[in-house]
Protein backbone atom coordinates (compact mmCIF):
# COMPACT_ATOMS: atom_id res chain seq x y z
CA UNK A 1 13.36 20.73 -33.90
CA UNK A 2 11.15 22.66 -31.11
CA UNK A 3 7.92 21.90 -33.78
CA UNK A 4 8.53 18.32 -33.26
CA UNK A 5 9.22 17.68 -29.75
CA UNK A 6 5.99 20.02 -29.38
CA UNK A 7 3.70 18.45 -31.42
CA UNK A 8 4.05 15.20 -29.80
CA UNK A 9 2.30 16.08 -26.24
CA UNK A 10 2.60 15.02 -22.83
CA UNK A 11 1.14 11.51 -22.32
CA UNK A 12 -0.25 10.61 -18.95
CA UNK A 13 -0.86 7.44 -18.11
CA UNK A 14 -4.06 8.08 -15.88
CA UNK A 15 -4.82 4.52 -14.40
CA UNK A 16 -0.89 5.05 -13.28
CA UNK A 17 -0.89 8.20 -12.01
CA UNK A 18 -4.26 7.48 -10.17
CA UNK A 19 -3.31 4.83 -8.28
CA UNK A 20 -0.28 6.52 -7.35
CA UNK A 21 -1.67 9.14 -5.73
CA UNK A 22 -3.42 6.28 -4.00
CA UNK A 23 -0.65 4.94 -2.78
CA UNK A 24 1.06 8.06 -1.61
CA UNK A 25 -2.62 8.62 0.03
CA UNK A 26 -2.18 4.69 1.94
CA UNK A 27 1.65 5.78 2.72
CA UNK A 28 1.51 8.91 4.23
CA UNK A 29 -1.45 9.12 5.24
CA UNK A 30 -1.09 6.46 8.80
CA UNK A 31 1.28 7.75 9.94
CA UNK A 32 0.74 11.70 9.80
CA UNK A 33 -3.14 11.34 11.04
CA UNK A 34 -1.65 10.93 14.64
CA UNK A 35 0.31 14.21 14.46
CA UNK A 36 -2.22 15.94 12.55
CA UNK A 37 -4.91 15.07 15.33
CA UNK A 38 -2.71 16.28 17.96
CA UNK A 39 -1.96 19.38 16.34
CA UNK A 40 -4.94 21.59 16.88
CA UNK A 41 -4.22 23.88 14.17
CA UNK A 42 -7.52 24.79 12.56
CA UNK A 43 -8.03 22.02 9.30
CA UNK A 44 -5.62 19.42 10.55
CA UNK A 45 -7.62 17.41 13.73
CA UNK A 46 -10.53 17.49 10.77
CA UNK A 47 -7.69 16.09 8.12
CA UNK A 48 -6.58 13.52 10.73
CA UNK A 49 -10.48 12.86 11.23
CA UNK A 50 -10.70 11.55 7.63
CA UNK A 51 -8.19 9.49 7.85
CA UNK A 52 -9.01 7.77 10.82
CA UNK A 53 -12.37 6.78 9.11
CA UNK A 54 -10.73 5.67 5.96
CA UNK A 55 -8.84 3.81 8.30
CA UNK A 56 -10.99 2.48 10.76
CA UNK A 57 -12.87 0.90 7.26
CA UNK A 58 -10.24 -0.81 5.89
CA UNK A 59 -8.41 -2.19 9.19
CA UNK A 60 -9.96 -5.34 10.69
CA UNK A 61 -7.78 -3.81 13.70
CA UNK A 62 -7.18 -0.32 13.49
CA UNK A 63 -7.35 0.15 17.42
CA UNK A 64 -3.89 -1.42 17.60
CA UNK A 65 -2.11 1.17 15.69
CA UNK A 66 1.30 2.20 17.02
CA UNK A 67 1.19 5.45 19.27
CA UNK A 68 3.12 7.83 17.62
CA UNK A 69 2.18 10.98 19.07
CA UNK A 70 0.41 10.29 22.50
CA UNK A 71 -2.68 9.99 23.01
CA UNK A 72 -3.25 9.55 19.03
CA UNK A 73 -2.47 6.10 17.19
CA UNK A 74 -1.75 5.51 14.13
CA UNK A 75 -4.61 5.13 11.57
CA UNK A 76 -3.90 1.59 10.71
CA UNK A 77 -2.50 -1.46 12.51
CA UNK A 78 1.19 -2.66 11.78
CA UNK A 79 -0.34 -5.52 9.53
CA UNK A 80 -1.80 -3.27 7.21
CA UNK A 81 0.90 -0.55 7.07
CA UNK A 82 2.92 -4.03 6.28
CA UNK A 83 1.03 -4.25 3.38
CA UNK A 84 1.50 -0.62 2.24
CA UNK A 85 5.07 -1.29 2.63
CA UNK A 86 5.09 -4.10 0.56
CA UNK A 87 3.40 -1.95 -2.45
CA UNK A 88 6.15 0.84 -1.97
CA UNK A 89 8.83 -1.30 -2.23
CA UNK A 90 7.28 -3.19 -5.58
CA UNK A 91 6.38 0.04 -7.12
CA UNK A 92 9.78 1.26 -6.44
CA UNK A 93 11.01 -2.01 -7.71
CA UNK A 94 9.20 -1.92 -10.95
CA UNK A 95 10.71 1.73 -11.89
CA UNK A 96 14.19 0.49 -10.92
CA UNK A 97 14.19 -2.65 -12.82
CA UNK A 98 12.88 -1.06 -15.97
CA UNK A 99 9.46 -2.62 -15.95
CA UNK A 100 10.95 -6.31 -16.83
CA UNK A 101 12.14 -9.16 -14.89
CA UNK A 102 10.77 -12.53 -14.52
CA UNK A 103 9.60 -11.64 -10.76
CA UNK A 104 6.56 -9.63 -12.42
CA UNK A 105 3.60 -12.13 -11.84
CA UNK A 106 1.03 -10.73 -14.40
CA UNK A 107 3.06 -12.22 -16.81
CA UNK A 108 2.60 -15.94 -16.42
CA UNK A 109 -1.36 -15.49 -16.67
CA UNK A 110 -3.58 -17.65 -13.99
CA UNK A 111 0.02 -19.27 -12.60
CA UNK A 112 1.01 -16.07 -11.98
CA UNK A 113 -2.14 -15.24 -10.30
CA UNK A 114 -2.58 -18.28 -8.19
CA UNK A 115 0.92 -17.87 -6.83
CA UNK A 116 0.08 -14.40 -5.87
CA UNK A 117 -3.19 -15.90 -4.33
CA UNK A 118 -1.30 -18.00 -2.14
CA UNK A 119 1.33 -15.35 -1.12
CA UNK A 120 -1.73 -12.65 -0.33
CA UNK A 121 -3.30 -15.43 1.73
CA UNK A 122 -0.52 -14.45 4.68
CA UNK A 123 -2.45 -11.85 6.06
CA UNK A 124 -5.73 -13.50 6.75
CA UNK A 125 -3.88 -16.08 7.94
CA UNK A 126 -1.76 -14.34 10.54
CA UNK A 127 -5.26 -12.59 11.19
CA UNK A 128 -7.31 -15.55 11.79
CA UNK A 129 -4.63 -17.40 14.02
CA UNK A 130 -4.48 -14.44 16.40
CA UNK A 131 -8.47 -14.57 16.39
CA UNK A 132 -8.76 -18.06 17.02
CA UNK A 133 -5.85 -17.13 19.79
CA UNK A 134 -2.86 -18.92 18.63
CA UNK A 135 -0.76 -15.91 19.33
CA UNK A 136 -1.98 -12.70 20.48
CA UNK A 137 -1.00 -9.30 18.40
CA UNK A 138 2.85 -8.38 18.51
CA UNK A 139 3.49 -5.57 15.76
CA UNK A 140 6.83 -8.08 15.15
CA UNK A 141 4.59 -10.88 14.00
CA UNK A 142 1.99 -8.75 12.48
CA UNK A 143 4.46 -6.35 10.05
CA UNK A 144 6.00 -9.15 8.01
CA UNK A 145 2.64 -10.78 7.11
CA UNK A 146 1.40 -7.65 5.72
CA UNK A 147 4.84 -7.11 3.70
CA UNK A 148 4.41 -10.37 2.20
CA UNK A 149 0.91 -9.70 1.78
CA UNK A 150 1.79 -6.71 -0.37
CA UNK A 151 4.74 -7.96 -1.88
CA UNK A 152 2.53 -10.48 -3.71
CA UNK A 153 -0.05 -7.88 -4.39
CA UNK A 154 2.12 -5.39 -6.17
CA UNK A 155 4.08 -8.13 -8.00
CA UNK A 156 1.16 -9.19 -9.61
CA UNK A 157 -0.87 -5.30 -10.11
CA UNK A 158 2.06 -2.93 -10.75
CA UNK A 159 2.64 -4.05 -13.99
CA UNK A 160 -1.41 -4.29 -15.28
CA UNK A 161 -1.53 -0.80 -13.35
CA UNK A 162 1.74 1.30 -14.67
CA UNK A 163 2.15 -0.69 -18.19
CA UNK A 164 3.30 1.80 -20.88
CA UNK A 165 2.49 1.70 -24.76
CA UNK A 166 5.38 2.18 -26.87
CA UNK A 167 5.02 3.93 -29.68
């Protein structure tokens, strides 16, 4: 009995384990940089200096981040943690359901794919009606364009990036 279960090996999924670690990186990451910054304790400020780059890259906005641990903001803005959100709660999803479901949009091919385009397209959206100043930035109107941003997003990716072979 122990030479079989042995012999099989441990099978990692690497394109699934990779990106989550990238997504505990995006979900953790926002919101500690602030307290990390205001630390002070040797490695941290240069931690929270990391993230604040990786953040200030990928934020159109990242100057409107929520104060968490004053003076220091968080390393995104509310529309972008949004997004985050959205992927957390699809990944989460996708273990609870059992990795089927007729929600999963990868499987209906370029339908599935141009419904996610159109539910990803709420983010830019929201984002170019507060430039061109039809509302100004509320984290209230912000937060649930990035969630359905992400929502789409992981919907369509978490089951082309954590699909399993079965032997």
């Amino acid at each position: 009995m122990q030479r079989v279960v042995l012999s099989r090996g441990l099978q990692v999924n690497w394109m699934s384990f990779f990106a989550d670690f990238l997504l505990a990186g995006m979900v953790f990451g926002p919101p500690i940089a602030p307290f990390l910054a205001a630390s002070g304790v040797f490695l941290l400020p240069g931690i929270a200096d990391i993230i604040y780059f990786m953040g200030n890259h990928v934020c159109p906005q990242p100057t409107l981040g929520l104060e968490l641990s004053p003076p220091f903001i968080m390393a995104v803005c509310m529309r972008c943690y949004g997004t985050v959100t959205g992927l957390l709660i699809t990944r989460i999803f996708y273990e609870v359901t059992g990795r089927k479901g007729i929600f999963w949009l990868g499987q209906y091919g370029w339908d599935g794919a141009a419904f996610a385009s159109v539910l990803m397209m709420a983010y830019p959206l929201e984002l170019a009606a507060q430039v061109f100043g039809l509302w100004d930035f509320n984290n209230y109107i912000v937060t649930p364009f990035g969630l359905i941003t992400g929502l789409a997003w992981g919907l369509f990716t978490m089951p082309i990036l954590h699909f399993r072979k079965t032997l």
